[in-house]
Each structure stands twice: as structure tokens, then as C-alpha cells.
Protein backbone atom coordinates (compact mmCIF):
# COMPACT_ATOMS: atom_id res chain seq x y z
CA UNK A 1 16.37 52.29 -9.50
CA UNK A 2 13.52 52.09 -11.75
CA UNK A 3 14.21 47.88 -12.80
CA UNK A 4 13.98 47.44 -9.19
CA UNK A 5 10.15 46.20 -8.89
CA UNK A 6 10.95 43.91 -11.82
CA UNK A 7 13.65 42.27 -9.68
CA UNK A 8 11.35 41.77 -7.09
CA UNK A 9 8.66 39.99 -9.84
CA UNK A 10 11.63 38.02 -11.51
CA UNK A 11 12.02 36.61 -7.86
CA UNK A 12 8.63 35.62 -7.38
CA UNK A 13 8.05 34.09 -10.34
CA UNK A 14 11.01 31.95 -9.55
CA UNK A 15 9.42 30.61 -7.06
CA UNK A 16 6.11 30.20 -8.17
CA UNK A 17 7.36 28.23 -11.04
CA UNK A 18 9.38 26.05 -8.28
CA UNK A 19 6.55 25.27 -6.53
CA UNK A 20 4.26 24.83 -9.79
CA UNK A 21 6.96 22.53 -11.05
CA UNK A 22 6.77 20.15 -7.64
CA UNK A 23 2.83 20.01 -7.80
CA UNK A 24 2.97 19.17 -10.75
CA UNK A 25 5.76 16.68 -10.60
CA UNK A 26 4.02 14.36 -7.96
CA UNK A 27 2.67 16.14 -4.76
CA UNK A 28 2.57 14.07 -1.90
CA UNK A 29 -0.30 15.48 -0.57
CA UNK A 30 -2.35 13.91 -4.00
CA UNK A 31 -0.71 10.69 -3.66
CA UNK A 32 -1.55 10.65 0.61
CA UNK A 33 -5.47 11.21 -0.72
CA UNK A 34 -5.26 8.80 -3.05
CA UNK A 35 -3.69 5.37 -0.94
CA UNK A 36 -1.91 2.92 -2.39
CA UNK A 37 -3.31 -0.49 -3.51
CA UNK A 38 -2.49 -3.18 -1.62
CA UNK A 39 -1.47 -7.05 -3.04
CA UNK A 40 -4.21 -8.26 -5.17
CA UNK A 41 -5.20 -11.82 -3.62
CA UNK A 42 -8.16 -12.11 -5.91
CA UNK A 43 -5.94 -14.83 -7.93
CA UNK A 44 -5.64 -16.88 -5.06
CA UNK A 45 -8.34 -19.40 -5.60
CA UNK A 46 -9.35 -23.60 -5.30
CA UNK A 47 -6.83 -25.30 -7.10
CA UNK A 48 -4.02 -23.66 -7.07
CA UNK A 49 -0.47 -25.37 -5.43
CA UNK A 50 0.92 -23.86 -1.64
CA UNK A 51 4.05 -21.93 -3.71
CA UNK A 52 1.13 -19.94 -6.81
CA UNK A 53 -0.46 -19.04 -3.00
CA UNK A 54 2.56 -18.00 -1.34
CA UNK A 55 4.48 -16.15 -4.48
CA UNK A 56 0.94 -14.09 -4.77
CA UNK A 57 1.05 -13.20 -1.20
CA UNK A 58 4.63 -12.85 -0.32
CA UNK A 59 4.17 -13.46 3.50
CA UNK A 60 3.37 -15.91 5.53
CA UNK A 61 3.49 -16.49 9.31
CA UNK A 62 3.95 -19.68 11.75
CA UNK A 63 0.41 -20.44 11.58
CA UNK A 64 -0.45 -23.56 10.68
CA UNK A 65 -2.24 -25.92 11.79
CA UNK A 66 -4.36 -30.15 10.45
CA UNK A 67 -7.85 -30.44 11.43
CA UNK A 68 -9.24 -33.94 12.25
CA UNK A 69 -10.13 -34.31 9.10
CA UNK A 70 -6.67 -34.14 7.19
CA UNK A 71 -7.11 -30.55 5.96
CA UNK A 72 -4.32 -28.01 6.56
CA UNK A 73 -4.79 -24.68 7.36
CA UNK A 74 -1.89 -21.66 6.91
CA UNK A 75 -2.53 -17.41 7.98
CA UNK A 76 -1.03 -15.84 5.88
CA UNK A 77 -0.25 -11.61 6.67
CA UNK A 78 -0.72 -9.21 3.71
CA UNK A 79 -0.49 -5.61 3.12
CA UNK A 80 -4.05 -4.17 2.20
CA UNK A 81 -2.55 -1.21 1.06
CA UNK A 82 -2.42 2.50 2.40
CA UNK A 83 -6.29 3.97 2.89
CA UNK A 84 -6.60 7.59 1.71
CA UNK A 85 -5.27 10.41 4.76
CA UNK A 86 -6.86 13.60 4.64
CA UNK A 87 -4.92 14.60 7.61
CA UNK A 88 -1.36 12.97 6.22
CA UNK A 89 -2.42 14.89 2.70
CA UNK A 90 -2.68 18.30 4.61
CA UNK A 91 0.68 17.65 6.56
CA UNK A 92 2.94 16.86 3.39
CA UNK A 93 0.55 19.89 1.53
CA UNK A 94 2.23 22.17 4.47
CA UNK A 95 5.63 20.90 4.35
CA UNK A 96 5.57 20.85 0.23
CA UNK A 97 4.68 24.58 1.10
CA UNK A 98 7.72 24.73 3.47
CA UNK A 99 9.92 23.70 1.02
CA UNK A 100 8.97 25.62 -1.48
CA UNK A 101 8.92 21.96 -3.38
CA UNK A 102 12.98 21.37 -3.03
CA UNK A 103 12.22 17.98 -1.77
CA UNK A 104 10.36 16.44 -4.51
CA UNK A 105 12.69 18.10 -6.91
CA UNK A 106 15.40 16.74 -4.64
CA UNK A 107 13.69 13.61 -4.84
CA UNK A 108 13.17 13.48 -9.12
CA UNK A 109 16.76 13.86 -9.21
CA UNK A 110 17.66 11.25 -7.50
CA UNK A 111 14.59 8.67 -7.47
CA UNK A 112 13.55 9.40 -10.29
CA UNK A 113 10.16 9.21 -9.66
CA UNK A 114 9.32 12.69 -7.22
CA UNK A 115 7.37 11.51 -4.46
CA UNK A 116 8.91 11.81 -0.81
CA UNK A 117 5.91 11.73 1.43
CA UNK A 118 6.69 13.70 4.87
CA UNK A 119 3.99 12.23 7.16
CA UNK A 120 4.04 8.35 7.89
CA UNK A 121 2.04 5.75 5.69
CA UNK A 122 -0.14 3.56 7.90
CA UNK A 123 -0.38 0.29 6.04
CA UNK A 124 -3.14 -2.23 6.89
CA UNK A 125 -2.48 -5.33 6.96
CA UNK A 126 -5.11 -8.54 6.74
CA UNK A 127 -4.58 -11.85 7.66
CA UNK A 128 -5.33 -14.40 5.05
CA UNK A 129 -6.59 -18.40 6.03
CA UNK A 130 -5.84 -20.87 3.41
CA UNK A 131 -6.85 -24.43 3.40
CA UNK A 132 -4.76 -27.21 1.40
CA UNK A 133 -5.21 -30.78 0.91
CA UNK A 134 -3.17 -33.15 0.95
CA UNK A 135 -1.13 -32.64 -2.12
CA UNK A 136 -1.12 -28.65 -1.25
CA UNK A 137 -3.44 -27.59 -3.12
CA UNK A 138 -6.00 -24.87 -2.28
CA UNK A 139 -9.92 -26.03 -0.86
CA UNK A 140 -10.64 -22.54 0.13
CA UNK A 141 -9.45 -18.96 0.74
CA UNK A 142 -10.73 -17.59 4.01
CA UNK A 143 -9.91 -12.80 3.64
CA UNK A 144 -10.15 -10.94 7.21
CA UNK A 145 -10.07 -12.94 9.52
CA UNK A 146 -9.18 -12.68 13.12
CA UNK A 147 -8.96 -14.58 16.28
CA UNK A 148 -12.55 -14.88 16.32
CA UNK A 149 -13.27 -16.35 13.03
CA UNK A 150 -14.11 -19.79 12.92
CA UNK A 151 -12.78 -21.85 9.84
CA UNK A 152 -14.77 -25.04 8.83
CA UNK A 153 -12.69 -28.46 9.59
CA UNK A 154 -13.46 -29.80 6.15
CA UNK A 155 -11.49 -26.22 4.40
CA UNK A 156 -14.07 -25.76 1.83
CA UNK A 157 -15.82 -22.07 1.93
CA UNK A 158 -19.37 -21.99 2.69
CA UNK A 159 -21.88 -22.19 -0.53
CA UNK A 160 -19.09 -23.13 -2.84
């Protein structure tokens, strides 16, 4: 009767070694207050051909467009990335709680890298005007813009 207590301890230090293990494997909640970096589009530049523009940016959409003056324009859609979520890092803190971490083990075993995030990543995404000339190559790169922006007929970014 006496080893009893120390059954009770053995326990609990079970299962404050599980959960130490899954914070320290990956928590979500660090990786929901961090983000995630979008695509870098600071390559895309003057000079470079339509396909360097589209394999750095990956999508494109059906907007395109010549202005009077020969130049062709293309939006192009891009992921920004995933902006920092205090309240998504407090909902995956609570369910890594819930789970006592099983899930990101769960997830190490099988992913191999131990992240399973529990509340839903809200990626921005930015639309992206590009201006070619006539042999496709880039005049000028035109970030955030939206129906309201108005892009300059000749494609060439102001002061450059």
C-alpha cells in the first residue's frame, strides 16, 4: 500500500514528459504566432522573360490585357503567406492541451515533421501586375494592387 503515491507520480510524470516531448517537438501554437512566409517575388524584376516570372510566382489568372501602346499587361495571384494568429495560437495551445500532445506525436510518426495545426490558416493572397514587351520580357512589376489601381499604358514603374 505504501508504493501507492509513487504510482500515482510515475503516472504524472508520464504525462508531463508527453506533453514536454510535443512542445518541444513543434507546437502549433508557436508555429500559428509565428506565420508562414509567403513566395518571395523580390526576384521578379525588368528584364526577365514571361516563364523566370511565372516559375517564381506559380499562379497566374485570365488577366491580361495590350494597352495602345503595345505593352502587355498579366495579374498574377500569389500567396503572401500566413500573418501571425494570436487567437489560432491559443486554439491549437488548448487542443495541444486536450491531447495531451498525441497529435503531434501522431503526426512525427507519420509526417515526419510534427506540426498538425488544429485551427484554420488564413492565407493572404496579393495580386501581382506585370508588364511585358513585346518579346515577353518584363518593363515593370506592379505588388498590391486592386481594382482601383491604375497601371501606366507605357508598363514602366514610376521613377525607374
Amino acid at each position: 500500500m505504501a508504493n501507492r503515491p509513487y504510482r500515482w507520480f510515475e503516472t504524472l510524470g508520464k504525462v508531463v514528459s508527453l506533453v514536454s516531448i510535443s512542445l518541444i517537438y513543434g507546437c502549433a501554437a508557436q508555429s500559428a504566432l509565428k506565420g508562414e512566409p509567403g513566395i518571395d517575388i523580390t526576384p521578379v524584376k525588368p528584364g526577365l522573360s514571361r516563364a523566370q516570372v511565372e516559375a517564381i510566382v506559380q499562379r497566374t489568372t485570365n488577366q491580361e490585357w495590350t494597352t495602345p501602346l503595345g505593352v502587355r499587361y498579366r495579374i498574377y495571384t500569389y500567396s503572401a503567406g500566413v500573418p501571425p494568429s494570436v487567437f489560432n495560437a491559443i486554439g491549437n495551445l488548448a487542443a495541444e492541451i486536450a491531447t495531451l500532445g498525441l497529435m503531434d506525436i501522431y503526426a512525427a510518426a507519420t509526417t515526419g515533421d510534427g506540426n498538425v495545426d488544429y485551427m484554420p490558416k488564413e492565407y493572404v493572397f496579393r495580386e501581382l501586375a506585370v508588364s511585358y514587351d513585346s518579346n515577353d520580357r518584363v518593363i515593370g512589376v506592379f505588388d498590391g494592387i486592386d481594382s482601383k489601381t491604375q497601371l501606366p499604358a507605357d508598363g514602366r514603374m514610376p521613377g525607374k
